[in-house]
N, C-alpha and C. Protein backbone atom coordinates (compact mmCIF):
# COMPACT_ATOMS: atom_id res chain seq x y z
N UNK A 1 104.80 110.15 109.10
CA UNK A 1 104.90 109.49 110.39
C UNK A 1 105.34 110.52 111.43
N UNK A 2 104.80 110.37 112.91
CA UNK A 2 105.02 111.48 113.86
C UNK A 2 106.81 111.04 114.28
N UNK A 3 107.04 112.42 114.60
CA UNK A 3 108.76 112.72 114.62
C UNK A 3 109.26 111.48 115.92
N UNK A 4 108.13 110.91 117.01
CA UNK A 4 108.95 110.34 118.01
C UNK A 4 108.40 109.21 117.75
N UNK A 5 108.43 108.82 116.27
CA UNK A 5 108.35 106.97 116.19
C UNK A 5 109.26 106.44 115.18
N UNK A 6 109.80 105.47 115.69
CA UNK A 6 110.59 104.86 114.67
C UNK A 6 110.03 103.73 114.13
N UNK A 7 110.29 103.77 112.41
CA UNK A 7 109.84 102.71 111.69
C UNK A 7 110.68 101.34 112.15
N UNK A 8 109.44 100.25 112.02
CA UNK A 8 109.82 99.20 112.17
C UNK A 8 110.30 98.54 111.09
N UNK A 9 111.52 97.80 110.50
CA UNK A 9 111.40 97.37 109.51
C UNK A 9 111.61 95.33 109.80
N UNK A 10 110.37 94.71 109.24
CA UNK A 10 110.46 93.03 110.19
C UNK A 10 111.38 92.38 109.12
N UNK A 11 111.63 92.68 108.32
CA UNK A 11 112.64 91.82 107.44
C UNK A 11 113.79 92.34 107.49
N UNK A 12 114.25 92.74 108.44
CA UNK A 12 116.14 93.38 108.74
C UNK A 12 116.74 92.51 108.72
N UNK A 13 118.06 92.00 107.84
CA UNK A 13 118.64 90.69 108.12
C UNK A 13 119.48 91.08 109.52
N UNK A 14 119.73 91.58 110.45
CA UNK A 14 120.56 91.78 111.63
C UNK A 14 120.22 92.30 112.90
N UNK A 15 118.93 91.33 112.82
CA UNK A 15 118.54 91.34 114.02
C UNK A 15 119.18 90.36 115.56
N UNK A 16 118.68 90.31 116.44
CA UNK A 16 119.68 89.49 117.65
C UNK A 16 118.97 88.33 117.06
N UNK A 17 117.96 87.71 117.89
CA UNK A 17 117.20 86.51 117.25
C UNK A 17 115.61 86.59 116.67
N UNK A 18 115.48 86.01 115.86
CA UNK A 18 116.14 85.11 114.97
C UNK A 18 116.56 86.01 113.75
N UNK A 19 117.30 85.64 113.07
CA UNK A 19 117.79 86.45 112.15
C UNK A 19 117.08 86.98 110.93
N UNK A 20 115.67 86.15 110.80
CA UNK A 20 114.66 86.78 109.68
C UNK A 20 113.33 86.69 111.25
N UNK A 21 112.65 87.39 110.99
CA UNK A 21 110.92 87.05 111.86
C UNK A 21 110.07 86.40 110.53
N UNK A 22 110.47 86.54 109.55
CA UNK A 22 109.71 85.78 108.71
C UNK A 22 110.49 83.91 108.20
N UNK A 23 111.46 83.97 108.68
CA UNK A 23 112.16 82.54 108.81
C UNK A 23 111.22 81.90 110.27
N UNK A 24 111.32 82.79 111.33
CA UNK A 24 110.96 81.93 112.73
C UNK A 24 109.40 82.37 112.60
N UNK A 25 108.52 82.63 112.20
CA UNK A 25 106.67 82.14 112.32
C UNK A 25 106.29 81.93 110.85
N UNK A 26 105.56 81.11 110.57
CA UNK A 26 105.28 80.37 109.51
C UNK A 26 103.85 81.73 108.50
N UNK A 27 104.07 82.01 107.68
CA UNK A 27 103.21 83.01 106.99
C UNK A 27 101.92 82.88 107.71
N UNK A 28 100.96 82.32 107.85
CA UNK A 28 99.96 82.04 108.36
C UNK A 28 99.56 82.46 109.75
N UNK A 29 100.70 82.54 110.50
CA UNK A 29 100.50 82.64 112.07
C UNK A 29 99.78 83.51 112.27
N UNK A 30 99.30 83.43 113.58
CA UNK A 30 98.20 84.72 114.13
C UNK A 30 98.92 85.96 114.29
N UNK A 31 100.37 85.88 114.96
CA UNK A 31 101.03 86.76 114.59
C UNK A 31 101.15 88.31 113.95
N UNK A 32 101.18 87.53 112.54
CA UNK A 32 101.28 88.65 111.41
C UNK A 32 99.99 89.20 111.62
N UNK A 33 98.47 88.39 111.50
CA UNK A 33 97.51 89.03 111.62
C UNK A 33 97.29 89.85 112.19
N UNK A 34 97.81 89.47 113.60
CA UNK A 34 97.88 90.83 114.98
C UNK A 34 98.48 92.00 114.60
N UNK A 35 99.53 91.62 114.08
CA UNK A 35 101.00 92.97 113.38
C UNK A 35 99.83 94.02 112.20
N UNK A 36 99.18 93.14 111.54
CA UNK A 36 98.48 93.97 110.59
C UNK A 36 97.29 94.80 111.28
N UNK A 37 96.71 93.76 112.10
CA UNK A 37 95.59 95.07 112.43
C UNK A 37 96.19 95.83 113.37
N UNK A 38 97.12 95.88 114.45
CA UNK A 38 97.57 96.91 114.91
C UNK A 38 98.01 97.80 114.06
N UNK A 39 98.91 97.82 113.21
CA UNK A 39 99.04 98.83 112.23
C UNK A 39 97.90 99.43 111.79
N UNK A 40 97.11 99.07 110.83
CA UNK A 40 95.67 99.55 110.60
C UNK A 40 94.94 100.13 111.80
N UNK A 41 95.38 99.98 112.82
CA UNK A 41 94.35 100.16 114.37
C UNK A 41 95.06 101.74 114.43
N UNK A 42 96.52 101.87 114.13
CA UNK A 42 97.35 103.00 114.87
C UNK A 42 97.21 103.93 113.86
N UNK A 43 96.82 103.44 112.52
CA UNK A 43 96.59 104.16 111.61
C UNK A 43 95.21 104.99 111.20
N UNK A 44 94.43 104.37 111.80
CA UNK A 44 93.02 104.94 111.84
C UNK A 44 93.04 106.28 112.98
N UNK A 45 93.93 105.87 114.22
CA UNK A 45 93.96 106.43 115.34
C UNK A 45 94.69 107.74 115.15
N UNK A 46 95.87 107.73 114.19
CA UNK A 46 96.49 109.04 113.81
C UNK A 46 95.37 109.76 112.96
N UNK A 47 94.42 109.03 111.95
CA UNK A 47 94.08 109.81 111.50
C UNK A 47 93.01 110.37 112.06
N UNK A 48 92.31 110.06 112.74
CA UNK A 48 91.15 110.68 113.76
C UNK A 48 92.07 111.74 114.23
N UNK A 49 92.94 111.61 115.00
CA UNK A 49 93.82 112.60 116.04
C UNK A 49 94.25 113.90 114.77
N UNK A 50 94.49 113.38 113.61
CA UNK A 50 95.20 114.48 112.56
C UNK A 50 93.59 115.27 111.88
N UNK A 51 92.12 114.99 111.90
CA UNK A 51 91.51 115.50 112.23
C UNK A 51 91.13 116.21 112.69
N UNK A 52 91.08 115.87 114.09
CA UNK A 52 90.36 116.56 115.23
C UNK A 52 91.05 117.78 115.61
């Protein structure tokens, strides 16, 4: 991972609110879907850039 990003971690129990993100949106939500392909999106994008 590049030096000026910090990992996200979504299951931290100590967050402000809500105290899980997987307690407050229901597995299914569009949500997560979004969360996944952005990841996959930023991940394709480093690797083109670590390429080129």
């Amino acid at each position: 991972m590049a030096q000026n990003f910090i990992a996200v971690d979504r299951d931290q129990a100590f967050l402000l609110l809500p105290p899980s993100l997987r307690e407050w949106l229901p597995e299914g939500h569009l949500a997560w879907c979004l969360l996944v392909l952005y990841r996959e999106a930023n991940r394709a994008l480093l690797r083109a850039e670590a390429i080129s």
